[in-house]
C-alpha atoms as a PDB file:
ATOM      1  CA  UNK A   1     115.177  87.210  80.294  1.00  0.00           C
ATOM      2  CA  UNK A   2     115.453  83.921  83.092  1.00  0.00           C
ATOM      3  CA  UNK A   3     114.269  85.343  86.445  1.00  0.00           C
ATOM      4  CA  UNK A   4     114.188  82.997  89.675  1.00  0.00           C
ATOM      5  CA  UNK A   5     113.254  83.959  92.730  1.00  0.00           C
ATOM      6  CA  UNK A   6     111.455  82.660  95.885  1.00  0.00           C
ATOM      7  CA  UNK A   7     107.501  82.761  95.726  1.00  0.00           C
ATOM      8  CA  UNK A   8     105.824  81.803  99.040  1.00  0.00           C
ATOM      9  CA  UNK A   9     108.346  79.401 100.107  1.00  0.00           C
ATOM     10  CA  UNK A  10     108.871  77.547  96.334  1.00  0.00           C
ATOM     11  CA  UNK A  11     111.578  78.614  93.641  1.00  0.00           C
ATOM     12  CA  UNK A  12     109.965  79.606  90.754  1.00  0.00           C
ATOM     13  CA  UNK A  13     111.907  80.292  87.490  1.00  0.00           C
ATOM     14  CA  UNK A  14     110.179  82.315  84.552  1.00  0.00           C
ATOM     15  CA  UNK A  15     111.526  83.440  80.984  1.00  0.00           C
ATOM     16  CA  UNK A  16     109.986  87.011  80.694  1.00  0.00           C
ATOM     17  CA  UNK A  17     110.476  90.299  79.044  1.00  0.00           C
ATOM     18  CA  UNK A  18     112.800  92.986  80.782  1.00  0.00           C
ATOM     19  CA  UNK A  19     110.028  95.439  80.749  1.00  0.00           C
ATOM     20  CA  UNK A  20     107.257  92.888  81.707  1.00  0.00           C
ATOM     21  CA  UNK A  21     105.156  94.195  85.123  1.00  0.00           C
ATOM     22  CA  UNK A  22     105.474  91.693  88.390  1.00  0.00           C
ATOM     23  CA  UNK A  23     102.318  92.239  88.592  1.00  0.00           C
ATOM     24  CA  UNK A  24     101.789  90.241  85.563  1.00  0.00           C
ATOM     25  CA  UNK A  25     103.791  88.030  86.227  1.00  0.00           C
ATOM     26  CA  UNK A  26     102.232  87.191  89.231  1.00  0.00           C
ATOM     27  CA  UNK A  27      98.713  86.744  87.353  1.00  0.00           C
ATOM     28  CA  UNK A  28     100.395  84.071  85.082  1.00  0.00           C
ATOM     29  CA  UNK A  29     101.478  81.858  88.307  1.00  0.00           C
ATOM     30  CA  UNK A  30      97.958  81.849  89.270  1.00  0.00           C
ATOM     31  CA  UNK A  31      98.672  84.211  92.286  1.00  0.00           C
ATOM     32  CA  UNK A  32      94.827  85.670  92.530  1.00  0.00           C
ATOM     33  CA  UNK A  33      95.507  88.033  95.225  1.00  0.00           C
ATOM     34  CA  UNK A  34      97.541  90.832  93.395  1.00  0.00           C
ATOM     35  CA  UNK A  35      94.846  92.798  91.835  1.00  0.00           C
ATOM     36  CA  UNK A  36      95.050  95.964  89.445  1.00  0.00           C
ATOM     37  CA  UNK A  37      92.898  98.818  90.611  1.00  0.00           C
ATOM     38  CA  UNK A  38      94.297 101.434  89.539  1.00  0.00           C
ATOM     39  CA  UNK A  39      95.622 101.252  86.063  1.00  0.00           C
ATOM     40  CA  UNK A  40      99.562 100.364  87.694  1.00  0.00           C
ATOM     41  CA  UNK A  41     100.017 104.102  88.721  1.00  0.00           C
ATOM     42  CA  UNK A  42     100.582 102.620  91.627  1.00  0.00           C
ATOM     43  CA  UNK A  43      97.874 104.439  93.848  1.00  0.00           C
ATOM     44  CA  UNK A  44      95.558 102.085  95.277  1.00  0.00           C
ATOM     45  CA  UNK A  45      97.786  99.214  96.650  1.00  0.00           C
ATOM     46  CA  UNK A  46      95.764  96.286  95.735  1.00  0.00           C
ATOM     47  CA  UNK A  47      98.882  94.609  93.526  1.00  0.00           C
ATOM     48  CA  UNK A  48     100.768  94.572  96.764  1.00  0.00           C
ATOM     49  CA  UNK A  49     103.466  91.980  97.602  1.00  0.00           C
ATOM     50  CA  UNK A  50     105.908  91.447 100.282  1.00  0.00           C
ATOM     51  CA  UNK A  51     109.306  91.516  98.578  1.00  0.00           C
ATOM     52  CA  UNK A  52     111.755  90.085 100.693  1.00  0.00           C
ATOM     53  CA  UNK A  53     110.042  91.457 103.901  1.00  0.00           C
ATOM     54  CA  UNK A  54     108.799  95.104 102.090  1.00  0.00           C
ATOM     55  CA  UNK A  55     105.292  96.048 101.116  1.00  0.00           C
ATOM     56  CA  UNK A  56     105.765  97.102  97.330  1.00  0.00           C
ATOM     57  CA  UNK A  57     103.394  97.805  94.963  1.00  0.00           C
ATOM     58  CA  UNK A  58     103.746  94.516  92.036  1.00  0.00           C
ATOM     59  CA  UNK A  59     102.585  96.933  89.523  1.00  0.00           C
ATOM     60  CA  UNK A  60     105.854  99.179  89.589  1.00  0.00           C
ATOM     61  CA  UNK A  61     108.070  96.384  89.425  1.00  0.00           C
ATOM     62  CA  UNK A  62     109.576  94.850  86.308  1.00  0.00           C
ATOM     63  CA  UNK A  63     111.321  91.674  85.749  1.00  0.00           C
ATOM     64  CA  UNK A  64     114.705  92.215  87.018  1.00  0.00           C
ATOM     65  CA  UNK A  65     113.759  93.638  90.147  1.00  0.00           C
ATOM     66  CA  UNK A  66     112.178  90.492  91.498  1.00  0.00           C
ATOM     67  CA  UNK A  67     114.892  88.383  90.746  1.00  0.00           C
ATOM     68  CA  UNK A  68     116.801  86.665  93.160  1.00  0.00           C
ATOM     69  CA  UNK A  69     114.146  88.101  95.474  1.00  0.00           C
ATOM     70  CA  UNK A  70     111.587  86.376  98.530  1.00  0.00           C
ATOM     71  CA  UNK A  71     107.935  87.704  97.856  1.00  0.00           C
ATOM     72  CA  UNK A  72     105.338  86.796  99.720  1.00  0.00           C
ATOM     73  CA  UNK A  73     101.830  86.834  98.675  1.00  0.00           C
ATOM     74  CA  UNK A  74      98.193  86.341 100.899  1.00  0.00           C
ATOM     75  CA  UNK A  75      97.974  82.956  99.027  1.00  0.00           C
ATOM     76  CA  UNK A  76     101.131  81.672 101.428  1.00  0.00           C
ATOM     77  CA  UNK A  77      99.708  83.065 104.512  1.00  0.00           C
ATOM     78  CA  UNK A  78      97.488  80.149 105.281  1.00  0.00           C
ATOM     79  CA  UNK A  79      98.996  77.131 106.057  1.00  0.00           C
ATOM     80  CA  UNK A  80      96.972  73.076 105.846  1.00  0.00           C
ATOM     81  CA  UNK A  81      94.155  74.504 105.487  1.00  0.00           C
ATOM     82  CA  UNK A  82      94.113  76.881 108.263  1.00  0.00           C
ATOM     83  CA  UNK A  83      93.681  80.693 108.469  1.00  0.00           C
ATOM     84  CA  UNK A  84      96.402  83.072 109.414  1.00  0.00           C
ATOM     85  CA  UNK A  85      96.054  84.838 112.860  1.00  0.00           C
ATOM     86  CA  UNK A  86      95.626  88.186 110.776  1.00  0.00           C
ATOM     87  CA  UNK A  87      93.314  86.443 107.849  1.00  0.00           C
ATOM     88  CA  UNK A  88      90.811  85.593 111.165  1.00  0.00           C
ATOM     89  CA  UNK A  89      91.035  88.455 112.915  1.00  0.00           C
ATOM     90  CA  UNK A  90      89.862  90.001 109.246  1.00  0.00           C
ATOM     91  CA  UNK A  91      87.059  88.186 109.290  1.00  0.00           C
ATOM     92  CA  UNK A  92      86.056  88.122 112.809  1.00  0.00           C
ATOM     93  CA  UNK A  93      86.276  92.330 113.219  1.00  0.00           C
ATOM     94  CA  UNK A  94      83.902  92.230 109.805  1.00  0.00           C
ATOM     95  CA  UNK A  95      86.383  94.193 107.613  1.00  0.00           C
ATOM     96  CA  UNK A  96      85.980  91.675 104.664  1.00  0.00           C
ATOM     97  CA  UNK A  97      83.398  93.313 102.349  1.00  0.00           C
ATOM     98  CA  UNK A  98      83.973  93.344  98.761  1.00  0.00           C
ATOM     99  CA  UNK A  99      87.387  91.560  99.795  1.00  0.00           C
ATOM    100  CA  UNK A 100      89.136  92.887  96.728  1.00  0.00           C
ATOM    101  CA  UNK A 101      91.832  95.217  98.549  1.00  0.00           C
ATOM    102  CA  UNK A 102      91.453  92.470 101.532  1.00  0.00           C
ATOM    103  CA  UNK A 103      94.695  90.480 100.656  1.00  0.00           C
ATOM    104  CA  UNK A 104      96.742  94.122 100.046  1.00  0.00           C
ATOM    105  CA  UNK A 105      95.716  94.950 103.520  1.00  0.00           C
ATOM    106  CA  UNK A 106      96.051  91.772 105.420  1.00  0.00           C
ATOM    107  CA  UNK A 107      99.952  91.887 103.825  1.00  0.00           C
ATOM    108  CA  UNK A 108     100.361  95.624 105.092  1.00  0.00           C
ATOM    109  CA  UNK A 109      99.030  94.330 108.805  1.00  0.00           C
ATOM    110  CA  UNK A 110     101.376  91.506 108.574  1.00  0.00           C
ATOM    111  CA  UNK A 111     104.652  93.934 107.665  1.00  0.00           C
ATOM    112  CA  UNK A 112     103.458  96.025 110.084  1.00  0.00           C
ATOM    113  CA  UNK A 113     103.597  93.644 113.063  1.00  0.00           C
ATOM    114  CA  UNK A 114     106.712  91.966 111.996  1.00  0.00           C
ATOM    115  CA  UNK A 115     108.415  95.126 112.380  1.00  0.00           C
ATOM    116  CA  UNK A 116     106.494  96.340 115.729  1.00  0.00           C
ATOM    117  CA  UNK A 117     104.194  94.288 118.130  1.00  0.00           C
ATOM    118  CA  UNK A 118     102.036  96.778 119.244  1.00  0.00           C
ATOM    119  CA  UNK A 119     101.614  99.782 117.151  1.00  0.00           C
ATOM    120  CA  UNK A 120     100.017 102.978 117.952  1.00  0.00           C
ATOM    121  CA  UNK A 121      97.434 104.566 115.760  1.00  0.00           C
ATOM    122  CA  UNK A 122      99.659 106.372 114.102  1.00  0.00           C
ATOM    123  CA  UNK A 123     101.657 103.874 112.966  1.00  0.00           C
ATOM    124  CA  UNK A 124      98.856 101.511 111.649  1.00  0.00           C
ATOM    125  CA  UNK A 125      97.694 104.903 109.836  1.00  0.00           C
ATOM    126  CA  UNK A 126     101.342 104.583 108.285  1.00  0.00           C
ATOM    127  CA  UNK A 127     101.081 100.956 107.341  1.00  0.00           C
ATOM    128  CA  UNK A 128      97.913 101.387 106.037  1.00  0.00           C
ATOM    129  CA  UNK A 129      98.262 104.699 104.409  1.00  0.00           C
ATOM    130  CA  UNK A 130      98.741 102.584 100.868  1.00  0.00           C
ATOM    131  CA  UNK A 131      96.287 100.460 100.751  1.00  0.00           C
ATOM    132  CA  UNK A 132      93.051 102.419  99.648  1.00  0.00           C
ATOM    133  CA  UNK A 133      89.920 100.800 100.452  1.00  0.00           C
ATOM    134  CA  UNK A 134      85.874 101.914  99.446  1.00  0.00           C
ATOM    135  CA  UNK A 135      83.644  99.341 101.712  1.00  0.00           C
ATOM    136  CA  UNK A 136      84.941  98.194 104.821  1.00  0.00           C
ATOM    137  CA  UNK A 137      84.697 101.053 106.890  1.00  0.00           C
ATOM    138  CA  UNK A 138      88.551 102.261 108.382  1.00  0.00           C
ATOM    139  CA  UNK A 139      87.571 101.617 112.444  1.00  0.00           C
ATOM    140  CA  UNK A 140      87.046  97.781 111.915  1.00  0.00           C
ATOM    141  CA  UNK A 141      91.398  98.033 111.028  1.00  0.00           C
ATOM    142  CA  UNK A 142      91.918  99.315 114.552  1.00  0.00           C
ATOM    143  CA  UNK A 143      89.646  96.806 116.018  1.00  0.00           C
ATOM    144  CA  UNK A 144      91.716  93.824 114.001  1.00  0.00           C
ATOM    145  CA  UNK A 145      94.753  94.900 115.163  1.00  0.00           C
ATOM    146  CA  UNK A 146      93.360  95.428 118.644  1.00  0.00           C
ATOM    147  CA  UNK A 147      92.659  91.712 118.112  1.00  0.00           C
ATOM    148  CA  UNK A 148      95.822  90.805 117.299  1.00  0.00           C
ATOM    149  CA  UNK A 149      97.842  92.454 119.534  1.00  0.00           C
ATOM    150  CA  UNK A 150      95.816  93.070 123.041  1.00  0.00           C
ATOM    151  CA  UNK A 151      93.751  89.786 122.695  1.00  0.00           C
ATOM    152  CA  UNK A 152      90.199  91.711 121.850  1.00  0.00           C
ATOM    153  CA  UNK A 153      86.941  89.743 121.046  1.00  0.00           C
ATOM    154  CA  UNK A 154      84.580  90.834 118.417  1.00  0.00           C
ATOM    155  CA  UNK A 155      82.137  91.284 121.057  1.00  0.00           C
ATOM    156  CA  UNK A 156      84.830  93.722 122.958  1.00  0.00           C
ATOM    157  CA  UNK A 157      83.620  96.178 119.963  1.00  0.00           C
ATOM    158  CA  UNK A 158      80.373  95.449 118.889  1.00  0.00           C
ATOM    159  CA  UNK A 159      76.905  94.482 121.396  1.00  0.00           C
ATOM    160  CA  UNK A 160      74.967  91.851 119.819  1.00  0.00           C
ATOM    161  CA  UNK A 161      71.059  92.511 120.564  1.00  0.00           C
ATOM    162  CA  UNK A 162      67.725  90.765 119.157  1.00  0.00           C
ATOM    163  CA  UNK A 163      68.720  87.525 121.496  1.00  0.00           C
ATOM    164  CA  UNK A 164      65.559  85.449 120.046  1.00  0.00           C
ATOM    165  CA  UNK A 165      67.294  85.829 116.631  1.00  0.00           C
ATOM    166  CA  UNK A 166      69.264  83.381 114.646  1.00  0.00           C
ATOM    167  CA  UNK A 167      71.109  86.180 112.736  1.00  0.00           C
ATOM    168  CA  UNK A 168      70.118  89.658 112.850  1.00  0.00           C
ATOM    169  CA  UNK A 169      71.966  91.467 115.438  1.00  0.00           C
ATOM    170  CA  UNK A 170      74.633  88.694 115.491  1.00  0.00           C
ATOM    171  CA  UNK A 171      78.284  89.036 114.721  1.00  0.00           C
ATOM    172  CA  UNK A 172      77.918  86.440 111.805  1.00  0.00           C
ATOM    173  CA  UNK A 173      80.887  86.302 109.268  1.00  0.00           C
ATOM    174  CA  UNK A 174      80.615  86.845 105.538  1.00  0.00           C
ATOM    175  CA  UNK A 175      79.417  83.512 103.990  1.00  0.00           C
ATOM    176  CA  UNK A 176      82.835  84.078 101.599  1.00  0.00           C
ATOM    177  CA  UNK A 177      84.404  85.550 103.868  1.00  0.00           C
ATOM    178  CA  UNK A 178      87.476  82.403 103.702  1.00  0.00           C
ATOM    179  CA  UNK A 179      87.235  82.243 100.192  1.00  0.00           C
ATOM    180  CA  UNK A 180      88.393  86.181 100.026  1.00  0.00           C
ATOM    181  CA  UNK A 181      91.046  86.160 102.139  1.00  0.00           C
ATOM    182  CA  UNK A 182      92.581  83.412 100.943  1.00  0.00           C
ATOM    183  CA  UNK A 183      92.318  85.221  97.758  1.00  0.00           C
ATOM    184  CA  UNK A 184      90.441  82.275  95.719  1.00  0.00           C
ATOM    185  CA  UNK A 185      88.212  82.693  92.692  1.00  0.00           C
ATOM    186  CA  UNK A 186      86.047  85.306  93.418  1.00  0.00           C
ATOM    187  CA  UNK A 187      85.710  87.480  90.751  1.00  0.00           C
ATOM    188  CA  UNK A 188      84.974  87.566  87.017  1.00  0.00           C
ATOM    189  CA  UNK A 189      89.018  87.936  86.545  1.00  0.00           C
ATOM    190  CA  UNK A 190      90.039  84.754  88.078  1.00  0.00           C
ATOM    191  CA  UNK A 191      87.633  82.615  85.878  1.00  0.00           C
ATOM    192  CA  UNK A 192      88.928  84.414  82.894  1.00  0.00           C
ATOM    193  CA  UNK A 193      90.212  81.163  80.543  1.00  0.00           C
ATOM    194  CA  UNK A 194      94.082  81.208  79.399  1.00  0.00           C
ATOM    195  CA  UNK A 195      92.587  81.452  75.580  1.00  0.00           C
ATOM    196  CA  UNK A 196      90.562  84.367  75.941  1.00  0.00           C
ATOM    197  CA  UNK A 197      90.909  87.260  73.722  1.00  0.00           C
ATOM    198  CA  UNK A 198      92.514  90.992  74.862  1.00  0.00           C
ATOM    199  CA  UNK A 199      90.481  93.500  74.011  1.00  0.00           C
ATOM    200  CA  UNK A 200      92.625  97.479  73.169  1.00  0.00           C
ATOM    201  CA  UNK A 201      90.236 100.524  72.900  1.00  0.00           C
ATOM    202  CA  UNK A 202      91.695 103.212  71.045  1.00  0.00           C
ATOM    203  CA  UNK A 203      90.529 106.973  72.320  1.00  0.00           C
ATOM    204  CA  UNK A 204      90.361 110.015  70.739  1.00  0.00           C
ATOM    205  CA  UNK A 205      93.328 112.455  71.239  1.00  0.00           C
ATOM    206  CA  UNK A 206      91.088 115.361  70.481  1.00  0.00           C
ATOM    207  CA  UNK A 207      87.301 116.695  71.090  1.00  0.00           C
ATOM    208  CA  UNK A 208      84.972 117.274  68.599  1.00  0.00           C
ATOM    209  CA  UNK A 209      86.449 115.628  66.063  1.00  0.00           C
ATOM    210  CA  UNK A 210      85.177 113.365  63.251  1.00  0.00           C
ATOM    211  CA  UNK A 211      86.746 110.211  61.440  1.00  0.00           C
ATOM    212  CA  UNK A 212      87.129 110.796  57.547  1.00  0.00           C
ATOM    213  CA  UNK A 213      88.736 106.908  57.073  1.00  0.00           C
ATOM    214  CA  UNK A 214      90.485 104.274  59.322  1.00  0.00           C
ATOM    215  CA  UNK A 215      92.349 101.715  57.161  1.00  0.00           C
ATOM    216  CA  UNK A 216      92.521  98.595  59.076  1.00  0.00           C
ATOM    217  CA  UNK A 217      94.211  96.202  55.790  1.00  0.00           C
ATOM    218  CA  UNK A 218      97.710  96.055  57.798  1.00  0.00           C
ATOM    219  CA  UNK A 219      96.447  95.542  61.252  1.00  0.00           C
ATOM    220  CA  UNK A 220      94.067  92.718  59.696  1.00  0.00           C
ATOM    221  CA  UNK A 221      96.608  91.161  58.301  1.00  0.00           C
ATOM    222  CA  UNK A 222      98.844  90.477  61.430  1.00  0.00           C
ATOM    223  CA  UNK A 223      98.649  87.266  63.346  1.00  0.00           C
ATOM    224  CA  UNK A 224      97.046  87.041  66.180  1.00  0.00           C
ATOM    225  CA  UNK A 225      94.257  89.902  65.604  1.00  0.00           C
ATOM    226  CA  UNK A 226      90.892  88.801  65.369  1.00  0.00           C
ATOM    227  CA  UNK A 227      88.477  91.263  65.194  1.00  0.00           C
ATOM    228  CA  UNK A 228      88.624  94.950  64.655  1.00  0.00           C
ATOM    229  CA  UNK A 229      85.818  97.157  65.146  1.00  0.00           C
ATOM    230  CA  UNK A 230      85.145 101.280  64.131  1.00  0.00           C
ATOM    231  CA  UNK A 231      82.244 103.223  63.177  1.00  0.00           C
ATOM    232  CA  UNK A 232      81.819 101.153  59.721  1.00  0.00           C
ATOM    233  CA  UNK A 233      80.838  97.842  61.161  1.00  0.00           C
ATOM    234  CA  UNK A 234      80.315  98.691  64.546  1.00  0.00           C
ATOM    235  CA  UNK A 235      75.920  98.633  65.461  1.00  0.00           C
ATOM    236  CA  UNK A 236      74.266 101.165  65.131  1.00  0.00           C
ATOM    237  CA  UNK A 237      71.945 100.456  67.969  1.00  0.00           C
ATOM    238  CA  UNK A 238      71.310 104.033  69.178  1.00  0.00           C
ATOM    239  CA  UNK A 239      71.307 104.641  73.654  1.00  0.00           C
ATOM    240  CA  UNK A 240      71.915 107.526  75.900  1.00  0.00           C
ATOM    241  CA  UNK A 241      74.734 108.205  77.956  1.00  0.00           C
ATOM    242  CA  UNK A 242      72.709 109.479  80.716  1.00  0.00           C
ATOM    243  CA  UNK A 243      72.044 107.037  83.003  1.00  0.00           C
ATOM    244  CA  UNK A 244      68.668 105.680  82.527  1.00  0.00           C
ATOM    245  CA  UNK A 245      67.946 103.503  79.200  1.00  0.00           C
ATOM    246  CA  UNK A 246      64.490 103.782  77.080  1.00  0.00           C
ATOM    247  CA  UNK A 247      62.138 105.220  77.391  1.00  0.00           C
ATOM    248  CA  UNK A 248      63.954 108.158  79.052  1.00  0.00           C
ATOM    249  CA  UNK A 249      66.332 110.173  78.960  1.00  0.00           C
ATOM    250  CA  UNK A 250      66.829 111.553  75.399  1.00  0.00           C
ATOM    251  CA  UNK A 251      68.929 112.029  73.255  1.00  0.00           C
ATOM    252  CA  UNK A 252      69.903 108.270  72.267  1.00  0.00           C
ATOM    253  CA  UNK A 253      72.833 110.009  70.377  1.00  0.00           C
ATOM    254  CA  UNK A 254      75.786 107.405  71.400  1.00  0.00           C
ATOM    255  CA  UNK A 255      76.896 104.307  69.311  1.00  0.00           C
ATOM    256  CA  UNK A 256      79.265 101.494  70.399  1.00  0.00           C
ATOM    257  CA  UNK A 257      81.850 103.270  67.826  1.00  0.00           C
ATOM    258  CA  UNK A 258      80.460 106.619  66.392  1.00  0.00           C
ATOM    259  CA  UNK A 259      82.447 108.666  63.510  1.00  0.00           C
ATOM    260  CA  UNK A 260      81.775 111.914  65.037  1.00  0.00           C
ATOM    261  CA  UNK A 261      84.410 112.627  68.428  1.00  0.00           C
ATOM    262  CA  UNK A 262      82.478 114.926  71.109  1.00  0.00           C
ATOM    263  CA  UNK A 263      85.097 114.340  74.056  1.00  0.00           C
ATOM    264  CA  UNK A 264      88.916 113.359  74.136  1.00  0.00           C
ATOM    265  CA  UNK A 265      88.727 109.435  74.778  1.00  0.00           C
ATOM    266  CA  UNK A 266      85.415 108.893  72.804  1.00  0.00           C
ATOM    267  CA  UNK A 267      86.243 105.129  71.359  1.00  0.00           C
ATOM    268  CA  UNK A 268      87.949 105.151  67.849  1.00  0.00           C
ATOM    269  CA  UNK A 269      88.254 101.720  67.334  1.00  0.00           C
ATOM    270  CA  UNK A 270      88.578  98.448  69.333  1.00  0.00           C
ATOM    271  CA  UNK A 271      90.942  95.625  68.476  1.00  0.00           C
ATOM    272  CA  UNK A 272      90.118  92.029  69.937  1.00  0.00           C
ATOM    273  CA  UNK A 273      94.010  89.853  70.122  1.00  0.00           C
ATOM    274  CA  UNK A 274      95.662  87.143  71.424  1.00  0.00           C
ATOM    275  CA  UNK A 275      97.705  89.292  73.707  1.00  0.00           C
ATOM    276  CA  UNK A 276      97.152  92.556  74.961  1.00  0.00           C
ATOM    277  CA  UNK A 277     100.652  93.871  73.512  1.00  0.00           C
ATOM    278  CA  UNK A 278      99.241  92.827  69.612  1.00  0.00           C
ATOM    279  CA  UNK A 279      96.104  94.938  69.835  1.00  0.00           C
ATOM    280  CA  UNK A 280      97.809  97.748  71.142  1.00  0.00           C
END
């Protein structure tokens, strides 16, 4: 179907399927900062978009439901060249570490204070409460918004000490610090070409199981699939699951593709495809 809608200030129009994820949709107007990390179960937040004015998670969407629809993203935050309030205070209170659920919480901060000027703790808890995050450390939020809203300095929180240093015990920003919450190329997924290959790994349904015969003739034959691998042709270069590679710890009892199943998801086969949806 022909969606339009509104995407950081620009009409964009797209011919997609019904069923087809915002999310993805997103990805194919080069809109970096909606990231999947979660498997679109919609847990972690990290797809988030503003749709007209609501944080949303992009990965429960579908087609219709963004259409005739605002959404802003982190990428129309910034404006010439220069930083949001919130994108600053992000980097100036250190919360950008890994910066990959930076954008999805910069957005939530930004609803947040449309809709109230100066929260309480309780209500930043609320705004934040979907947005999951593994690195930055919670506090440095408070301290952001504290930033934002009562005119804090990043010295206000933290003492700098060592004074005959240049940058130990200085409040120094993350050298890509910019680059993440403007949500540029920063990971291995936004380098990832338009002509690259999908890769589907099928699991086992059951445990302890073992494959008599796969036939792959039909899926072979179907344009579009490249490469499908199982335990005939996959190498049989022999590791261990454990943790540690040679010399130790035994057993090296794992293959890429083995014919014997011990656990339910063991790999079955792996099909390499111009689109996701054809190796499935």
């Amino acid at each position: 179907m022909k969606i339009k809608f509104n995407l950081n200030g620009k009409t964009v129009e797209v011919d997609a399927p019904v069923e087809k994820k915002a999310l993805y949709i997103l990805k194919d107007l080069h809109i970096n900062s909606v990231r999947k990390g979660c498997d679109e179960e919609g847990k972690c937040g990290n797809c988030s978009i503003l749709l007209d004015g609501k944080l949303v998670n992009s990965c429960l969407l579908i087609a219709p439901q963004i259409n005739g629809k605002n959404i802003t993203t982190v990428e129309g935050l910034s404006r010439g060249g220069k930083l949001h309030r919130i994108q600053q205070a992000y980097i100036d209170a250190g919360l950008v570490q890994c910066g990959y659920c930076t954008p999805a919480q910069i957005l939530a901060i930004y609803a947040l204070l449309e809709a109230v000027k100066k929260p309480s703790r309780k209500q930043i808890d609320d705004a934040m409460s979907g947005v999951l995050c593994r690195c930055t450390g919670y506090k440095q939020i408070y301290n952001a918004v504290d930033m934002l809203t009562k005119g804090k300095k990043p010295g206000d929180f933290t003492d700098e000490y060592k004074k005959d240093y240049r940058v130990v015990g200085k409040l120094t920003p993350k050298i890509d610090a910019v680059q993440l919450v403007r949500a540029e190329n920063s990971y291995v997924e936004d380098y990832v070409p338009k002509n690259a290959l999908h890769i589907y790994v099928l699991g086992s349904p059951y445990p302890h199981a073992e494959i008599i015969s796969i036939d792959t003739s039909e899926a072979e034959k179907m344009e579009g699939v490249e490469y499908i691998l199982t335990h005939k042709n996959s190498p049989k270069t022999w590791y261990t699951q454990a943790g540690q590679s040679y010399p130790e710890p035994s057993p090296y009892d794992q293959q890429v593709i083995n014919s014997k199943m011990r656990f339910i998801g063991d790999r079955v086969a792996a099909v390499a495809a111009e689109s996701l949806a054809l190796a499935k």
